[in-house]
C-alpha atoms as a PDB file:
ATOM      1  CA  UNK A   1       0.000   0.000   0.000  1.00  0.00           C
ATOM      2  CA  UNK A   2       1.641   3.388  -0.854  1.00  0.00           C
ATOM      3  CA  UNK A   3       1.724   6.357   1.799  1.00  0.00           C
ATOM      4  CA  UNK A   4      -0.740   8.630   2.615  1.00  0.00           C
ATOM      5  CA  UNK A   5      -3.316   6.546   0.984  1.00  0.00           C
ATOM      6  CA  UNK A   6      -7.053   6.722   2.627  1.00  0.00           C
ATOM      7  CA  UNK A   7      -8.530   3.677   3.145  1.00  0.00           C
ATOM      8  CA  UNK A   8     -10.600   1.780   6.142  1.00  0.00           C
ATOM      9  CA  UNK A   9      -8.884  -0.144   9.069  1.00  0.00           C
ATOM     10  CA  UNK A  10      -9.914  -3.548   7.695  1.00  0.00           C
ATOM     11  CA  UNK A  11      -7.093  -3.632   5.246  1.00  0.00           C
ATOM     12  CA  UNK A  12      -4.687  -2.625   7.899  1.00  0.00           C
ATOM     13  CA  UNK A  13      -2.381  -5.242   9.027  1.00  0.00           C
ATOM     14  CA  UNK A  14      -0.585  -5.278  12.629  1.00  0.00           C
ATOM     15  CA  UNK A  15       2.109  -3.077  12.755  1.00  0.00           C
ATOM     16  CA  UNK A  16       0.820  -0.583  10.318  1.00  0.00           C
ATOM     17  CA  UNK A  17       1.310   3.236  11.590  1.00  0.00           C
ATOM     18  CA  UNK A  18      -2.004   5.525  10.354  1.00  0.00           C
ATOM     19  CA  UNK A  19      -3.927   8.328  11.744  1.00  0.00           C
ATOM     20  CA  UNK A  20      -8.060   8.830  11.210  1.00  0.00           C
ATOM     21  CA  UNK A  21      -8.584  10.551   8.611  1.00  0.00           C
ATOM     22  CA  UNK A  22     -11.021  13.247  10.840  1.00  0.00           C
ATOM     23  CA  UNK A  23      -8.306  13.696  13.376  1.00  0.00           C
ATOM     24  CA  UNK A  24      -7.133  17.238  12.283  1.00  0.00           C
ATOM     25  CA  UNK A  25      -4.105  17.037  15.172  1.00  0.00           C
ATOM     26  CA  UNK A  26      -2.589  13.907  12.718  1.00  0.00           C
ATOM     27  CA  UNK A  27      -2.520  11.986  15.559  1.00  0.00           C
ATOM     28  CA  UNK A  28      -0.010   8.562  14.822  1.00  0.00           C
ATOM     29  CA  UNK A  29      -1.529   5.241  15.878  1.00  0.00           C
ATOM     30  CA  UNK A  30      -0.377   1.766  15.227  1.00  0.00           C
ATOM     31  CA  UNK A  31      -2.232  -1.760  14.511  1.00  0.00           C
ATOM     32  CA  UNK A  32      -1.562  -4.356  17.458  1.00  0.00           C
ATOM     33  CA  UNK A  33      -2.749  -7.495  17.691  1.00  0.00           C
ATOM     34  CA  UNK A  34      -4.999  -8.506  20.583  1.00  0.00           C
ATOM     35  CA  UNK A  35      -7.120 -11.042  21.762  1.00  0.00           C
ATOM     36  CA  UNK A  36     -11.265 -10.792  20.086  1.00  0.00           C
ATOM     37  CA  UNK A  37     -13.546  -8.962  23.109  1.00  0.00           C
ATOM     38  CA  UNK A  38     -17.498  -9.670  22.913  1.00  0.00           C
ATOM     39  CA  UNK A  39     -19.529  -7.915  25.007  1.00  0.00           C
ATOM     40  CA  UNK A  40     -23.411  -7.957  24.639  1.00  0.00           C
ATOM     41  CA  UNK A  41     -23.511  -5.405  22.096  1.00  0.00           C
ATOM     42  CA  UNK A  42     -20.597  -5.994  19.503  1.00  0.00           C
ATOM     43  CA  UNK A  43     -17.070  -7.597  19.234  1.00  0.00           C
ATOM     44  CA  UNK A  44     -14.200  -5.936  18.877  1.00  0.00           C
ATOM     45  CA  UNK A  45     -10.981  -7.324  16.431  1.00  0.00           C
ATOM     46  CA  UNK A  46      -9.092  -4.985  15.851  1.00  0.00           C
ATOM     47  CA  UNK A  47      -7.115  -2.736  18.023  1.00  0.00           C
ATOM     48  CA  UNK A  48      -4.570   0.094  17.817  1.00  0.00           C
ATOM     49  CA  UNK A  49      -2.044   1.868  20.350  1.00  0.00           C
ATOM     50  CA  UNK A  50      -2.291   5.423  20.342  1.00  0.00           C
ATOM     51  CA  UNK A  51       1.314   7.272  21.368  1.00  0.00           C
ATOM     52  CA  UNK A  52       2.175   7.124  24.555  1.00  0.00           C
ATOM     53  CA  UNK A  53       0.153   4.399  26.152  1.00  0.00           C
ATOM     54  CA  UNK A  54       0.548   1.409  27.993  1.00  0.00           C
ATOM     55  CA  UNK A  55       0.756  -1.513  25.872  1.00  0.00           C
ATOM     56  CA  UNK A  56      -0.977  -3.504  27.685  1.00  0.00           C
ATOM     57  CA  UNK A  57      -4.285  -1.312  27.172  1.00  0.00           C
ATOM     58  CA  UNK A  58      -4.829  -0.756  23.362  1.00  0.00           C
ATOM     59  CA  UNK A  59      -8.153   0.732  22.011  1.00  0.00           C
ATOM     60  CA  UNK A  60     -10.728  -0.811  19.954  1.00  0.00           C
ATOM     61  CA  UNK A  61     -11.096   0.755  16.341  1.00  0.00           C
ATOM     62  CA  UNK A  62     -14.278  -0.552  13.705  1.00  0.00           C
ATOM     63  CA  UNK A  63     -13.484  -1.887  10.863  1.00  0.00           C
ATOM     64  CA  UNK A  64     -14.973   1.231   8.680  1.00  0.00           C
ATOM     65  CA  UNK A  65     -13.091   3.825  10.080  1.00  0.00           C
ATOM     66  CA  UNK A  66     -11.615   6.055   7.336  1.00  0.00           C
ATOM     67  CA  UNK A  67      -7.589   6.041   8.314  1.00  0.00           C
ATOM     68  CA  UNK A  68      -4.635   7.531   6.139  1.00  0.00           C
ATOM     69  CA  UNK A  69      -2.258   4.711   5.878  1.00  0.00           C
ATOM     70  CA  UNK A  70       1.651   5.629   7.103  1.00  0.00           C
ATOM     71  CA  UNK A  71       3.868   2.688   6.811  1.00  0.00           C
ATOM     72  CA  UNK A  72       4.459  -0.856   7.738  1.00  0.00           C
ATOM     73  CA  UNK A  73       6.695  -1.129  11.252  1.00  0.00           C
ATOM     74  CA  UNK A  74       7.388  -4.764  10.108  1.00  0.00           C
END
């Protein structure tokens, strides 16, 4: 995939670096992989670390969400 190319967080793999596409601050995320959560309402697959936060605690993202691809990290 070349840089700066929109597309949704489904075709991001793990260790991909993007921001949303809304976020005007440009805000640098990365793809990590982490275990499937199902709650009553949804479940969550996919997951990304924003900077400067515990590894251990990465957020959910949907699979729609516009994103500007950055690089690969691997």
């Amino acid at each position: 995939m070349e840089r700066n190319t929109r597309t949704t967080a489904e075709k991001l793999r793990v260790g991909d670096r993007f921001y949303k596409a809304n976020d005007k601050a440009k805000t640098v995320c990365e793809m990590v992989e982490h275990d499937e959560k199902k709650t009553e309402y949804r479940t969550y697959k996919l997951w990304y670390l924003p900077p400067n936060t515990n590894p251990k605690y990465p957020k959910a993202i949907d699979k729609n969400t516009e994103v500007i691809f950055l690089r690969h990290t691997n």
